[in-house]
C-alpha atoms as a PDB file:
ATOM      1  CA  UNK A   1     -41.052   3.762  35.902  1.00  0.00           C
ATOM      2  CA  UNK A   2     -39.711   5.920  32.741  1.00  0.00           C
ATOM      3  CA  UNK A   3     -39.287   4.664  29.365  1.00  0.00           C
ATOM      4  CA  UNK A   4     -35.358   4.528  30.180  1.00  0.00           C
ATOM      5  CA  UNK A   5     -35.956   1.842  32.997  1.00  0.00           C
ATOM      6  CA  UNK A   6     -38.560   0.011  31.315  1.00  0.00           C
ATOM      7  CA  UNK A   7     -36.086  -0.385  28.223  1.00  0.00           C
ATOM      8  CA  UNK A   8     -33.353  -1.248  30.344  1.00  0.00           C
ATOM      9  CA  UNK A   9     -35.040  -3.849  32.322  1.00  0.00           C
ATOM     10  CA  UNK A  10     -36.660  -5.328  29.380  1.00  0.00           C
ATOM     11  CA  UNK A  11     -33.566  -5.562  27.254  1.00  0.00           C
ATOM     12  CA  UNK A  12     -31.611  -6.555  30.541  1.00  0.00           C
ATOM     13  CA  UNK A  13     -33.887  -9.937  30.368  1.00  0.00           C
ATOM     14  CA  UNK A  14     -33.820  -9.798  26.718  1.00  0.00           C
ATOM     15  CA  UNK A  15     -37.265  -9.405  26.207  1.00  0.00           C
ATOM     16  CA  UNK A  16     -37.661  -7.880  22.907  1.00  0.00           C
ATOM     17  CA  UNK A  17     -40.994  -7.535  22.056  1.00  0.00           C
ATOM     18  CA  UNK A  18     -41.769  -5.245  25.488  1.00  0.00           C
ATOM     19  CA  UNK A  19     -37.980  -3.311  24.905  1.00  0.00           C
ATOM     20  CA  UNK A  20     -39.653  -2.670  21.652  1.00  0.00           C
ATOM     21  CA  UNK A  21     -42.956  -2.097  22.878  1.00  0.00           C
ATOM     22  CA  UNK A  22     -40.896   1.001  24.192  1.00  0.00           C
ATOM     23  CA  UNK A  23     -40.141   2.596  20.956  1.00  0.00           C
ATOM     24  CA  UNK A  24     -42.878   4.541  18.618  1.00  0.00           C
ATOM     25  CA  UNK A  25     -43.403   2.884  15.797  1.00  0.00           C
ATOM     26  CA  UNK A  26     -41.489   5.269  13.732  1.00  0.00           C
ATOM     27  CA  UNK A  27     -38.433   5.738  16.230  1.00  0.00           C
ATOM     28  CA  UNK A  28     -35.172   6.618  15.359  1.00  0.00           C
ATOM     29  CA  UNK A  29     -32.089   4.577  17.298  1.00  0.00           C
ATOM     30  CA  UNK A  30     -29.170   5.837  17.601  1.00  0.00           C
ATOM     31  CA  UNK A  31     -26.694   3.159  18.341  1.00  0.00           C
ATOM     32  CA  UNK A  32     -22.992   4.175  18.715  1.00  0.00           C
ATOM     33  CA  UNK A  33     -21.369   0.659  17.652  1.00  0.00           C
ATOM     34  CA  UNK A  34     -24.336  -0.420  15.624  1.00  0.00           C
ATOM     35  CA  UNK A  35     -25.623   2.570  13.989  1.00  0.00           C
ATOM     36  CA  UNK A  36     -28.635   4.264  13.637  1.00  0.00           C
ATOM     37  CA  UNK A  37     -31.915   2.291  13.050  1.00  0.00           C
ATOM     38  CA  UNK A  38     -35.137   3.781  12.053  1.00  0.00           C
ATOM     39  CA  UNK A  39     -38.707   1.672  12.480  1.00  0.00           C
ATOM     40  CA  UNK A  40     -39.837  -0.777  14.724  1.00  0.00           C
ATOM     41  CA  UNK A  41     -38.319  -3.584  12.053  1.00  0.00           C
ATOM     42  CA  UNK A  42     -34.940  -2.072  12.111  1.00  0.00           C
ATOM     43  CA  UNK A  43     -35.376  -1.722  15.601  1.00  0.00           C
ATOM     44  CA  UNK A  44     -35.912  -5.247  16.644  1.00  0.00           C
ATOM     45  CA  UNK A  45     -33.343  -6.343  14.269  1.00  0.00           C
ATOM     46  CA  UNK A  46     -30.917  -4.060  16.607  1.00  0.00           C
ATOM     47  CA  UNK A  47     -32.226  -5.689  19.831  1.00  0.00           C
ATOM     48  CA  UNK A  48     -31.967  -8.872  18.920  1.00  0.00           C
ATOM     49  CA  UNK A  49     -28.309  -8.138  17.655  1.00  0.00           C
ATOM     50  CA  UNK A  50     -27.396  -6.792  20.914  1.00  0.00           C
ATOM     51  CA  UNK A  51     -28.557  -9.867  23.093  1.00  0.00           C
ATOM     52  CA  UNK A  52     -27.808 -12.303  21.176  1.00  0.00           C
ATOM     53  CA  UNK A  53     -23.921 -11.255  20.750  1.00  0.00           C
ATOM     54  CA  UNK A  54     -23.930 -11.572  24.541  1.00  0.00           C
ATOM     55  CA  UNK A  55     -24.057 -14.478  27.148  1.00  0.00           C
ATOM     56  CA  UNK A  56     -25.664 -11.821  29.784  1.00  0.00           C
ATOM     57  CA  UNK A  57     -26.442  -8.752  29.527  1.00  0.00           C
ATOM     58  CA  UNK A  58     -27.839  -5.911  32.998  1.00  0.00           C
ATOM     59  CA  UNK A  59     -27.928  -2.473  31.798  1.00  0.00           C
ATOM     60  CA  UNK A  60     -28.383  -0.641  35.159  1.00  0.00           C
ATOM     61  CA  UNK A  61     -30.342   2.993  35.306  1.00  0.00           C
ATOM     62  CA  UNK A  62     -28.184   4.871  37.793  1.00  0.00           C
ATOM     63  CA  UNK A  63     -29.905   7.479  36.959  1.00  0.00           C
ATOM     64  CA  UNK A  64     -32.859   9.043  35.271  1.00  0.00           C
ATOM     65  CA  UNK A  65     -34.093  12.306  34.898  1.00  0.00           C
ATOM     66  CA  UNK A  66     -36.705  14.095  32.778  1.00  0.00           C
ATOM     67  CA  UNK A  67     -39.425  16.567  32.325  1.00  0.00           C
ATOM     68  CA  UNK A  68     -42.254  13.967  30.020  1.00  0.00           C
ATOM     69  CA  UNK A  69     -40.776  14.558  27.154  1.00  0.00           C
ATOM     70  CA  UNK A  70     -36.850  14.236  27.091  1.00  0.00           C
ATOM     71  CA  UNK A  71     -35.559  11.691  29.947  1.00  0.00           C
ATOM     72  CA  UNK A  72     -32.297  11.623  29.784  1.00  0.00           C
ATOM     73  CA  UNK A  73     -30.486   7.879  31.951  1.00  0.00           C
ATOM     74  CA  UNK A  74     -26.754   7.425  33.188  1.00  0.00           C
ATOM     75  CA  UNK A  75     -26.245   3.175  33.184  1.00  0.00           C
ATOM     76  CA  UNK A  76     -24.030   1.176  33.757  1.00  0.00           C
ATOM     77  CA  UNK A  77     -23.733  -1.973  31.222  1.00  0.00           C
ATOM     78  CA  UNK A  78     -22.402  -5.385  32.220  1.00  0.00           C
ATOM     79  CA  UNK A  79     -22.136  -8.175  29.580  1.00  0.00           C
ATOM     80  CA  UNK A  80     -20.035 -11.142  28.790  1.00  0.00           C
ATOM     81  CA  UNK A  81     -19.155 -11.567  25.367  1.00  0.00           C
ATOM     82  CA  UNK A  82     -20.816 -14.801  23.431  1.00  0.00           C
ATOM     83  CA  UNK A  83     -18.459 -15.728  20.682  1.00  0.00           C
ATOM     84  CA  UNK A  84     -17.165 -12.455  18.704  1.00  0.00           C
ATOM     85  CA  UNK A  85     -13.524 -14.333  18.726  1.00  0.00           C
ATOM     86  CA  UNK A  86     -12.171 -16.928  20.329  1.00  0.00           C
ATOM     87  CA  UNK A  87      -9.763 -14.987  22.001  1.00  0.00           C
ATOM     88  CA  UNK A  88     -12.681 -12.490  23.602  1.00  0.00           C
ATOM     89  CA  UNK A  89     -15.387 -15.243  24.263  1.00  0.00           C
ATOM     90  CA  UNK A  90     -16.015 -15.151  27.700  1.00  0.00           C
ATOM     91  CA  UNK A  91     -14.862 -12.006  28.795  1.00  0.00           C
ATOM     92  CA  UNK A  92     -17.012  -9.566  31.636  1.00  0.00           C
ATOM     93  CA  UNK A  93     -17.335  -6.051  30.301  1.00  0.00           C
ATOM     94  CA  UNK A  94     -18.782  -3.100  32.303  1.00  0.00           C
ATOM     95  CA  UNK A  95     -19.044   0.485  30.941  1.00  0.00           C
ATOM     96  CA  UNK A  96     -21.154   3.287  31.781  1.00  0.00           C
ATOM     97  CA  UNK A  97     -22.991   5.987  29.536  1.00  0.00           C
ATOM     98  CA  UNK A  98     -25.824   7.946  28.748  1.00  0.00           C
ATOM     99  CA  UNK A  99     -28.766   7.843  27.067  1.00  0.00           C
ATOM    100  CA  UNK A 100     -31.204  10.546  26.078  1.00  0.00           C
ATOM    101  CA  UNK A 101     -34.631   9.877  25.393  1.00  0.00           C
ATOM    102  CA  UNK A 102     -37.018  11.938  23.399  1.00  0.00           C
ATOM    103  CA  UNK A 103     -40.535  10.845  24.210  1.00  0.00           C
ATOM    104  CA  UNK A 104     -44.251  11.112  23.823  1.00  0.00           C
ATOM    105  CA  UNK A 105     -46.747   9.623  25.391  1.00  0.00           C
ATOM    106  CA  UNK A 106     -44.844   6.896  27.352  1.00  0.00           C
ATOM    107  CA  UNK A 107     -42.832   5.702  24.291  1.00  0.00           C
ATOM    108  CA  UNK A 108     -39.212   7.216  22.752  1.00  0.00           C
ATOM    109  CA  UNK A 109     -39.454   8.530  19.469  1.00  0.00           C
ATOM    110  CA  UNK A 110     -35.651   9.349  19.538  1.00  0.00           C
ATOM    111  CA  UNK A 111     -33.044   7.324  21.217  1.00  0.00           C
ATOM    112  CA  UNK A 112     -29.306   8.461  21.529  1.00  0.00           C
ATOM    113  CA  UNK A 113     -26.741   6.918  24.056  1.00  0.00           C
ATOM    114  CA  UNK A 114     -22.840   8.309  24.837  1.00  0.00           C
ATOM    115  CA  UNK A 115     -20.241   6.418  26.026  1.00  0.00           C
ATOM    116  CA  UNK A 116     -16.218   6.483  25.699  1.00  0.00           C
ATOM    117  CA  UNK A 117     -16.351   3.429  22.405  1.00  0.00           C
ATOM    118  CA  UNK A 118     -12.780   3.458  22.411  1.00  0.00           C
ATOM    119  CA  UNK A 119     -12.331   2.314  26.148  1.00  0.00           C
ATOM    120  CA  UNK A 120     -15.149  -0.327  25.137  1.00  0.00           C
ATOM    121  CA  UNK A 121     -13.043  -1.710  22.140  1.00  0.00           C
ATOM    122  CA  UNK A 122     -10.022  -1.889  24.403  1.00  0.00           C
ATOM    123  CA  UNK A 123     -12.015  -3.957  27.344  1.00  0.00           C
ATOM    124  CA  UNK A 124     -13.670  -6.222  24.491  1.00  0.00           C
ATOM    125  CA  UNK A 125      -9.602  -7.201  24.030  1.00  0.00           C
ATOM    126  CA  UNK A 126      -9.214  -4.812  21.007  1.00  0.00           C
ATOM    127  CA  UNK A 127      -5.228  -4.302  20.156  1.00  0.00           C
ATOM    128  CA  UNK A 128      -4.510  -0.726  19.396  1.00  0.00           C
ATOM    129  CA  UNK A 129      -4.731  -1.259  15.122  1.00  0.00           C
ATOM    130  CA  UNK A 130      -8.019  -3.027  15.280  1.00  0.00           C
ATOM    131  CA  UNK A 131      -9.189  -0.351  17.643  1.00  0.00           C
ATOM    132  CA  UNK A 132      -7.922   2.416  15.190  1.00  0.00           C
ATOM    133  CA  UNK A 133     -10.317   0.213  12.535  1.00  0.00           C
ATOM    134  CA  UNK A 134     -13.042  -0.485  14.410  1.00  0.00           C
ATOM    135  CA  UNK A 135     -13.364   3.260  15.491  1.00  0.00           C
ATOM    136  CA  UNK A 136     -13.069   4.236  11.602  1.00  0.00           C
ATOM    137  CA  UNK A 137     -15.758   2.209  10.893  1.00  0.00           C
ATOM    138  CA  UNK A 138     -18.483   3.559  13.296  1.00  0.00           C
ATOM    139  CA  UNK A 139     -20.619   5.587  12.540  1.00  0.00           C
ATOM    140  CA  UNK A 140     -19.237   8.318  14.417  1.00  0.00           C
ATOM    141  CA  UNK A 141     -15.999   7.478  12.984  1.00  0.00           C
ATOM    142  CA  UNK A 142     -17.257   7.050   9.237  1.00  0.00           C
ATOM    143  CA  UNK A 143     -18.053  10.551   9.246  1.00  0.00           C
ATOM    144  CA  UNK A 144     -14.969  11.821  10.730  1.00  0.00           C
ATOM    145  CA  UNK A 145     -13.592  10.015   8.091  1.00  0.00           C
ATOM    146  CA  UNK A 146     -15.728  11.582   5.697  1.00  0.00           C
ATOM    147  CA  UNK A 147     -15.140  15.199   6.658  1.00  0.00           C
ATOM    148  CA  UNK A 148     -10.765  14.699   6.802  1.00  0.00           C
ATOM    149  CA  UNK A 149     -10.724  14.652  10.806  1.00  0.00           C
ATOM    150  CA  UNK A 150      -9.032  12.031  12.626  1.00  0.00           C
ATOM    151  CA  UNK A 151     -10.448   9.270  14.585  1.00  0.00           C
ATOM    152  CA  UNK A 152      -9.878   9.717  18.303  1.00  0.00           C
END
């Protein structure tokens, strides 16, 4: 297995400590919603975030490729929202991304994942002005903000 379907699989059953067991000690996570995390403790603090926000949660490797040191994973996520709002408990969401993985010896030192956050928002029952906040306040869209450009 790579360190992409390990993850997955282990997060998928919300096993944290062998998700985690994943990650380097000093990894850096790059979470598009949540934002980056450096360090096992930030780490875990972002795991347990993500699967505890949910009811279930199967992130799905559709596809994983690498040469031992970069892997890079297209996955599709499915999740029902816990409790963010009333309004959204309950509700299936599936998206799909990527994730690149920059590893050594069996474990990611660097974790990035892409996918279209917008379209998220919008499935998670996001009107069009929350989504125009909630994409301003990402990290990607902090720094957008930042530098004068405007959110997408």
């Amino acid at each position: 297995m790579t360190v992409a379907e390990r993850y997955f699989d282990a997060l998928s059953r919300a096993d944290i400590d062998t998700a985690l067991a994943c990650f380097t000690e000093d990894a850096v996570y790059h979470d598009l919603l949540l934002g980056p995390a450096s360090g096992h403790g930030q780490i875990r603090t972002l795991l347990e975030r993500m699967t505890t926000e949910v009811a279930t949660l199967s992130i799905t490797p559709d596809r994983t490729a690498g040469d031992g040191g970069i892997e890079f994973a297209e996955w599709t996520c499915r999740y029902i929202l816990a409790a963010p709002s009333e309004a959204a408990s309950g509700t299936p969401v599936t998206f799909r991304g990527v994730s690149v993985l920059e590893t050594v010896g069996g474990r990611c030192f660097l974790y990035r994942e892409h996918f279209n956050v917008g379209k998220l928002l919008l499935d998670m029952g996001l009107d069009a002005p929350s989504l125009h906040t909630a994409l301003s306040r990402t990290p990607v869209g902090a720094a957008r903000a930042r530098s004068g450009a405007s959110t997408p």
